[in-house]
Protein backbone atom coordinates (compact mmCIF):
# COMPACT_ATOMS: atom_id res chain seq x y z
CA UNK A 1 35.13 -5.82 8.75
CA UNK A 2 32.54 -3.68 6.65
CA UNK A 3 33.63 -0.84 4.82
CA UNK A 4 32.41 2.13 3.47
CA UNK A 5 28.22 3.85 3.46
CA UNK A 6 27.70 1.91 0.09
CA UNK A 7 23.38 2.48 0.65
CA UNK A 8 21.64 4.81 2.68
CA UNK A 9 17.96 5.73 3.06
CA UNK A 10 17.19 8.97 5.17
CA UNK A 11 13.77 9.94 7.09
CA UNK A 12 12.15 8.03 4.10
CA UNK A 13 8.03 8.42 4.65
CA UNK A 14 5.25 6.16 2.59
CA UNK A 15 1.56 6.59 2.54
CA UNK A 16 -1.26 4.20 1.53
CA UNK A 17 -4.27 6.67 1.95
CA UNK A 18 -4.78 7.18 5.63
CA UNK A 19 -2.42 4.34 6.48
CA UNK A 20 1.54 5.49 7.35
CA UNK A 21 3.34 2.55 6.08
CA UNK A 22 7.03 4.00 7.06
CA UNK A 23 7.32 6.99 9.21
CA UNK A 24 10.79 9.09 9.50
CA UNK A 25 12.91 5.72 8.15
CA UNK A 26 16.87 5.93 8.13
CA UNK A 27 19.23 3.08 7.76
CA UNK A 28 22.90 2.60 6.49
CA UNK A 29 24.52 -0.27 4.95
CA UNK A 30 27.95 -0.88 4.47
CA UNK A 31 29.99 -2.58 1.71
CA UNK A 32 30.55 -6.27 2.83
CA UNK A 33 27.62 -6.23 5.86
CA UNK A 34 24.62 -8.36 6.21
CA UNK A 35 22.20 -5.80 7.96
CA UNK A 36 19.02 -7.55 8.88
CA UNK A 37 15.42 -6.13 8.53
CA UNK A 38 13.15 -7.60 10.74
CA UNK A 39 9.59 -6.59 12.08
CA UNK A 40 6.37 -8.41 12.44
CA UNK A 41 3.59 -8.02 9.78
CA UNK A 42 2.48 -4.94 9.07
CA UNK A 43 5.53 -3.03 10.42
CA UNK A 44 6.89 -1.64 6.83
CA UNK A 45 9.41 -3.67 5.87
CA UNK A 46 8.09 -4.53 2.48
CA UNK A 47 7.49 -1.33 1.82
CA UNK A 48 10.51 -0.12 2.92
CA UNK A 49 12.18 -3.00 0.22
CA UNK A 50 10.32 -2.03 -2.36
CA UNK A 51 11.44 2.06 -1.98
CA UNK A 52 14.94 0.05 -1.83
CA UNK A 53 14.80 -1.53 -5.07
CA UNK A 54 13.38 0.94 -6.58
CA UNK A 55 9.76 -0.41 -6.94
CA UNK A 56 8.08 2.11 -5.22
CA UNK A 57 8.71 6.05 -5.07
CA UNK A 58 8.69 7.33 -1.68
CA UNK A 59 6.25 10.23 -0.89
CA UNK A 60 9.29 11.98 1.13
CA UNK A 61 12.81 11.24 2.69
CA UNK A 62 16.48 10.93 0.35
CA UNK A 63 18.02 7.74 -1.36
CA UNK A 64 21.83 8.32 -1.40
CA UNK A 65 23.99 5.37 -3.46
CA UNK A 66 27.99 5.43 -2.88
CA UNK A 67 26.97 9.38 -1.23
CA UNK A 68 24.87 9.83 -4.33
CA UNK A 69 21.03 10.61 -4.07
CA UNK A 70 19.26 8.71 -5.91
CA UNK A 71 15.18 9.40 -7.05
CA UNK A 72 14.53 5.38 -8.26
CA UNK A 73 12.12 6.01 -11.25
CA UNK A 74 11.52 2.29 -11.82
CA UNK A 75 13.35 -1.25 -10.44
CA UNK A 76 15.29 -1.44 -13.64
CA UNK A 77 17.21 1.54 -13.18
CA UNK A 78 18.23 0.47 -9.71
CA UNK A 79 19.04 -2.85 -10.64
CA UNK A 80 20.96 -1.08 -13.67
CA UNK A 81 22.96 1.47 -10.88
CA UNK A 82 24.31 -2.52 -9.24
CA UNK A 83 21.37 -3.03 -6.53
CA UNK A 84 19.57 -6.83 -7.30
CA UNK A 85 16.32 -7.59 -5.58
CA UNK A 86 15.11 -11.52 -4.72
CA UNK A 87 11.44 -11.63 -3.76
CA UNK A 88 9.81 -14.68 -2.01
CA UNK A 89 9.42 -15.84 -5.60
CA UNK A 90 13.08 -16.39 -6.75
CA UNK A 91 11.66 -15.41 -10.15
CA UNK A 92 13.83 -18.59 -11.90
CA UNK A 93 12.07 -20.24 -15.04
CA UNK A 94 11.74 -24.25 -13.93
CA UNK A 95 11.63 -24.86 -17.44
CA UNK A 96 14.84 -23.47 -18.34
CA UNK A 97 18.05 -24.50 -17.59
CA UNK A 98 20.47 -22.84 -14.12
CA UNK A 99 22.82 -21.49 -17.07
CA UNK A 100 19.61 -20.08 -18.95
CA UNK A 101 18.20 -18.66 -15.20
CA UNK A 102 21.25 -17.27 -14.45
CA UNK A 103 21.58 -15.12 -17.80
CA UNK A 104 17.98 -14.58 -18.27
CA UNK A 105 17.18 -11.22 -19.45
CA UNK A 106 21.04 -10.92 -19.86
CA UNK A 107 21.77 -13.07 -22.27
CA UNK A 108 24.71 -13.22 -24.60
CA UNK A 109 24.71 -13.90 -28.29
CA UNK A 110 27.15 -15.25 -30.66
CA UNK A 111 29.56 -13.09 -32.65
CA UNK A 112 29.04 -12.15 -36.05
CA UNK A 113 26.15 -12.51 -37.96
CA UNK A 114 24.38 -15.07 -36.33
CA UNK A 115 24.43 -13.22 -33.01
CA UNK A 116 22.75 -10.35 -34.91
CA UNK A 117 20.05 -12.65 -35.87
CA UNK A 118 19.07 -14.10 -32.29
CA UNK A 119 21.44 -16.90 -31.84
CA UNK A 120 22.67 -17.40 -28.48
CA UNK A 121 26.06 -17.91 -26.91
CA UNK A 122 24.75 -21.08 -25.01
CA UNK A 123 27.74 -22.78 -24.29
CA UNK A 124 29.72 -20.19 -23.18
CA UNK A 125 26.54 -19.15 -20.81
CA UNK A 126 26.67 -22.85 -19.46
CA UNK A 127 30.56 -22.83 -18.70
CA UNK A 128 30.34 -18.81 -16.89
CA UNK A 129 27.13 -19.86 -15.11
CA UNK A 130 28.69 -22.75 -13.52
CA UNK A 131 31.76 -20.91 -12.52
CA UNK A 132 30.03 -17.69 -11.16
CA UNK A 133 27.77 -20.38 -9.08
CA UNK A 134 31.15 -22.67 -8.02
CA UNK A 135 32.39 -19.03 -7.02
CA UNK A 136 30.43 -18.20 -4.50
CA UNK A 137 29.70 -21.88 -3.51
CA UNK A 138 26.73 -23.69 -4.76
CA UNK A 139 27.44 -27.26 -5.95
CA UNK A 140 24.79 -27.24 -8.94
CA UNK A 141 26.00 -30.64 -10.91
CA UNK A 142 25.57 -29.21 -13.73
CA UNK A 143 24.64 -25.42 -15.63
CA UNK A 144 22.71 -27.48 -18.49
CA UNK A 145 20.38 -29.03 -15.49
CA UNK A 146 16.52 -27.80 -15.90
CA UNK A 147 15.56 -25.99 -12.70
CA UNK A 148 12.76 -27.91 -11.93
CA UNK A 149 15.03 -31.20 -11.34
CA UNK A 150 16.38 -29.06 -8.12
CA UNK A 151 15.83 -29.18 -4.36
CA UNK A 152 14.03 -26.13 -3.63
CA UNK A 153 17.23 -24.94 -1.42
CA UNK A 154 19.43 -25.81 -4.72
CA UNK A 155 16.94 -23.22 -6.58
CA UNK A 156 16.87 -20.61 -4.07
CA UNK A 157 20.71 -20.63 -3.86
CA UNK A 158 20.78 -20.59 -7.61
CA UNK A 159 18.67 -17.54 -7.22
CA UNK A 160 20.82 -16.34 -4.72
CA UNK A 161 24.19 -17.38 -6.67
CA UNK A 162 22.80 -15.42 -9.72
CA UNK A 163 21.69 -12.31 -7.88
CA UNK A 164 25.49 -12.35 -6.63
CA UNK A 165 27.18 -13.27 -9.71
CA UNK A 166 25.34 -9.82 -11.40
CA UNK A 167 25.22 -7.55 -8.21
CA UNK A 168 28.05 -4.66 -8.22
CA UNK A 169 26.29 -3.19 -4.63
CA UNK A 170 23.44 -4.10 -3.15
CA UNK A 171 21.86 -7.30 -2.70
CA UNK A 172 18.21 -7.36 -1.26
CA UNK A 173 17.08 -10.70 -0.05
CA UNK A 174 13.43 -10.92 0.73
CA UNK A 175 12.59 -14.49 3.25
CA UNK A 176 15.29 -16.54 1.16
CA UNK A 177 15.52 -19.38 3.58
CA UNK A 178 11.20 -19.67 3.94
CA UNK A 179 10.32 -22.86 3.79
CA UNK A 180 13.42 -24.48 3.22
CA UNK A 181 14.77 -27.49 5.38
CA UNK A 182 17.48 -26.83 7.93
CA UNK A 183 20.43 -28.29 5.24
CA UNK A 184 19.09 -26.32 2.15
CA UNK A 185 18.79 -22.97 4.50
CA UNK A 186 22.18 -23.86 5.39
CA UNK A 187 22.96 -24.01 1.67
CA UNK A 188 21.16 -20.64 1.29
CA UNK A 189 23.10 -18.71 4.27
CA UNK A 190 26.24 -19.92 3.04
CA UNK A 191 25.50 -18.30 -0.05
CA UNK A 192 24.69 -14.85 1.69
CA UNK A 193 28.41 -15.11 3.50
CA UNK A 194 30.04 -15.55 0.06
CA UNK A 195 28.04 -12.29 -1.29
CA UNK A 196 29.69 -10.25 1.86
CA UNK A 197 32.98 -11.67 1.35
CA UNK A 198 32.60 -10.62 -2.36
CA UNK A 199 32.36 -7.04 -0.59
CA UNK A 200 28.55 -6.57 -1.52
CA UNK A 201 26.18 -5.09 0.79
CA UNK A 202 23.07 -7.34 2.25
CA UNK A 203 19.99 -6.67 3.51
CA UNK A 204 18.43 -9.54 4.60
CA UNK A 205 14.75 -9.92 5.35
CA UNK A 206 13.32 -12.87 7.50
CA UNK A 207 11.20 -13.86 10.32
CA UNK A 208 13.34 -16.83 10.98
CA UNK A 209 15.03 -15.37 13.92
CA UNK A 210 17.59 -18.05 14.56
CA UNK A 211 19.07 -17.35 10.90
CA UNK A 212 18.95 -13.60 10.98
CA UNK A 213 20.82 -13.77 14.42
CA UNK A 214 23.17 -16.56 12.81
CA UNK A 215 24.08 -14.54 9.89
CA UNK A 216 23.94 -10.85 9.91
CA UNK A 217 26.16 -8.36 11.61
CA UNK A 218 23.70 -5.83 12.44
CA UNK A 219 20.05 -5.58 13.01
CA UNK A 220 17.45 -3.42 12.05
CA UNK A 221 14.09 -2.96 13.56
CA UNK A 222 10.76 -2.19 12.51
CA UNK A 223 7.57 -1.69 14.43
CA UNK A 224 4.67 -0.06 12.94
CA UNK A 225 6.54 2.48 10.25
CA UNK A 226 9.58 3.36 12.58
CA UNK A 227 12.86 1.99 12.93
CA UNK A 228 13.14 1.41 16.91
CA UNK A 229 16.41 -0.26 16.56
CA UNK A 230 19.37 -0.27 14.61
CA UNK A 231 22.25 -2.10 16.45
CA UNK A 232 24.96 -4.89 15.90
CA UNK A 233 23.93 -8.58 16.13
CA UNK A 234 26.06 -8.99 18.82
CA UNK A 235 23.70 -7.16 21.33
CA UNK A 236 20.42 -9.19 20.82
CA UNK A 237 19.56 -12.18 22.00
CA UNK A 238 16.83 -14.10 20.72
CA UNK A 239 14.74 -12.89 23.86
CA UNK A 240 15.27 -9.47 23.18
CA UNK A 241 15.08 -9.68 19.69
CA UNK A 242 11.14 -10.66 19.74
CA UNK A 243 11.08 -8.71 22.60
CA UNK A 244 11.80 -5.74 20.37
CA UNK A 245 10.19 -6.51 17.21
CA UNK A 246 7.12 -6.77 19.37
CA UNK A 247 7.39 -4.50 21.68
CA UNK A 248 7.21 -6.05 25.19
CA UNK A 249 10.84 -4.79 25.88
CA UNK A 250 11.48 -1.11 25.75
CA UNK A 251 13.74 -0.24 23.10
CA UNK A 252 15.33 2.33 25.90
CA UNK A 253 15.87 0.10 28.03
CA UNK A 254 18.14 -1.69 24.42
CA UNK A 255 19.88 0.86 23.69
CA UNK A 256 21.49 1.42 27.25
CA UNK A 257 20.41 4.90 27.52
């Protein structure tokens, strides 16, 4: 059961020159969803993540946070308010260790003087990046591994795992299963279900249909800048799904009205 507006976006508008890129856009998520965002190319939803996380200023509409609006200056202060972003590139260092992936850019220092110097904390990072991962499921073998000796669904869910491990809010997850295998995008999905049981809110962006409709509780449409449908999961098929996100079924006709 999903609980309170925890991120809302209302009649948010976004120019590129002469082309409308999102037109009139309003969505809610709630704390512990998974709201899919799904559209074919071209429709807005990258632009519509990046207004999200704070990457990109809108050119009208209102971002509201726990009933708070929000004007994003930059993706640091959104990640900073408890909203994390995953791109297509899971941004993890292959040369580093999970433990050093997990706490990069975060990373925590030894007491005393030689912490003022530089020197890190890396045990202690190894031992809470293992446990935040074992939290929400992921069965790395060990924090101390390099990234690169990974499957590339152990790395995404790593990416995944960290993104939850740091989150407070929001998690934005942009094609996290694409081109994985059907066992690591199982790995991956699991993963999302652990970040909603955690309470977080997830938007989850993918044009692998079968995994949006396996994992989200509500979907959201997009088709050329607008939002033509925003219902539970339990209401599409995969039929009417495409039929939607291309347009060959009448959104009307959808909605029952």
């Amino acid at each position: 059961m999903s609980g309170d507006v925890i991120y809302e976006v209302k009649n948010v508008s976004k120019r590129y020159g002469s082309v409308v890129a999102l037109d009139g856009a309003s969505l809610k998520l709630h704390a512990g969803e998974v709201l899919g965002l799904v559209g074919d190319n071209g429709a807005g939803k990258s632009t519509l993540v990046k207004v999200l996380s704070g990457a990109h200023k809108p050119d009208g509409g209102q971002i509201f946070l726990d009933g708070v609006e929000q004007s994003w200056s930059s993706p640091r202060q959104a990640l900073d308010a408890g909203i994390e972003t995953l791109y297509q590139d899971s941004g993890l260092a292959p040369h580093l260790t999970v433990s050093q992936n997990v706490f990069l850019g975060r990373e925590k220092l030894v007491r005393g003087p030689l912490g003022a110097l530089g020197f890190l904390a890396s045990k202690a990072m190894e031992t809470e990046a293992h446990a935040d991962l074992e939290r929400v499921g992921i069965a790395v073998p060990s924090s101390s591994r390099s990234v690169s000796q990974l499957s590339g669904g152990q790395r995404q869910a790593v990416a995944i795992g960290r993104a939850v491990a740091w989150a407070r809010k929001v998690i934005i997850l942009d094609e996290p299963t694409n081109h994985l295998g059907a066992r690591q995008a199982g790995e991956v999905l699991h993963v999302i279900q652990a970040a909603k049981s955690k309470g977080l809110g997830v938007i989850f962006i993918s044009h692998t249909l079968p995994h949006v409709l396996e994992v989200t509780d509500r979907i959201v449409v997009l088709r050329l800048g607008k939002i033509v449908k925003d219902a539970p999961t339990a209401e599409f098929t995969s039929d009417s799904l495409i039929g939607t996100i291309t347009g060959s079924i009448q959104t009307i006709k959808l909605d029952g009205d």
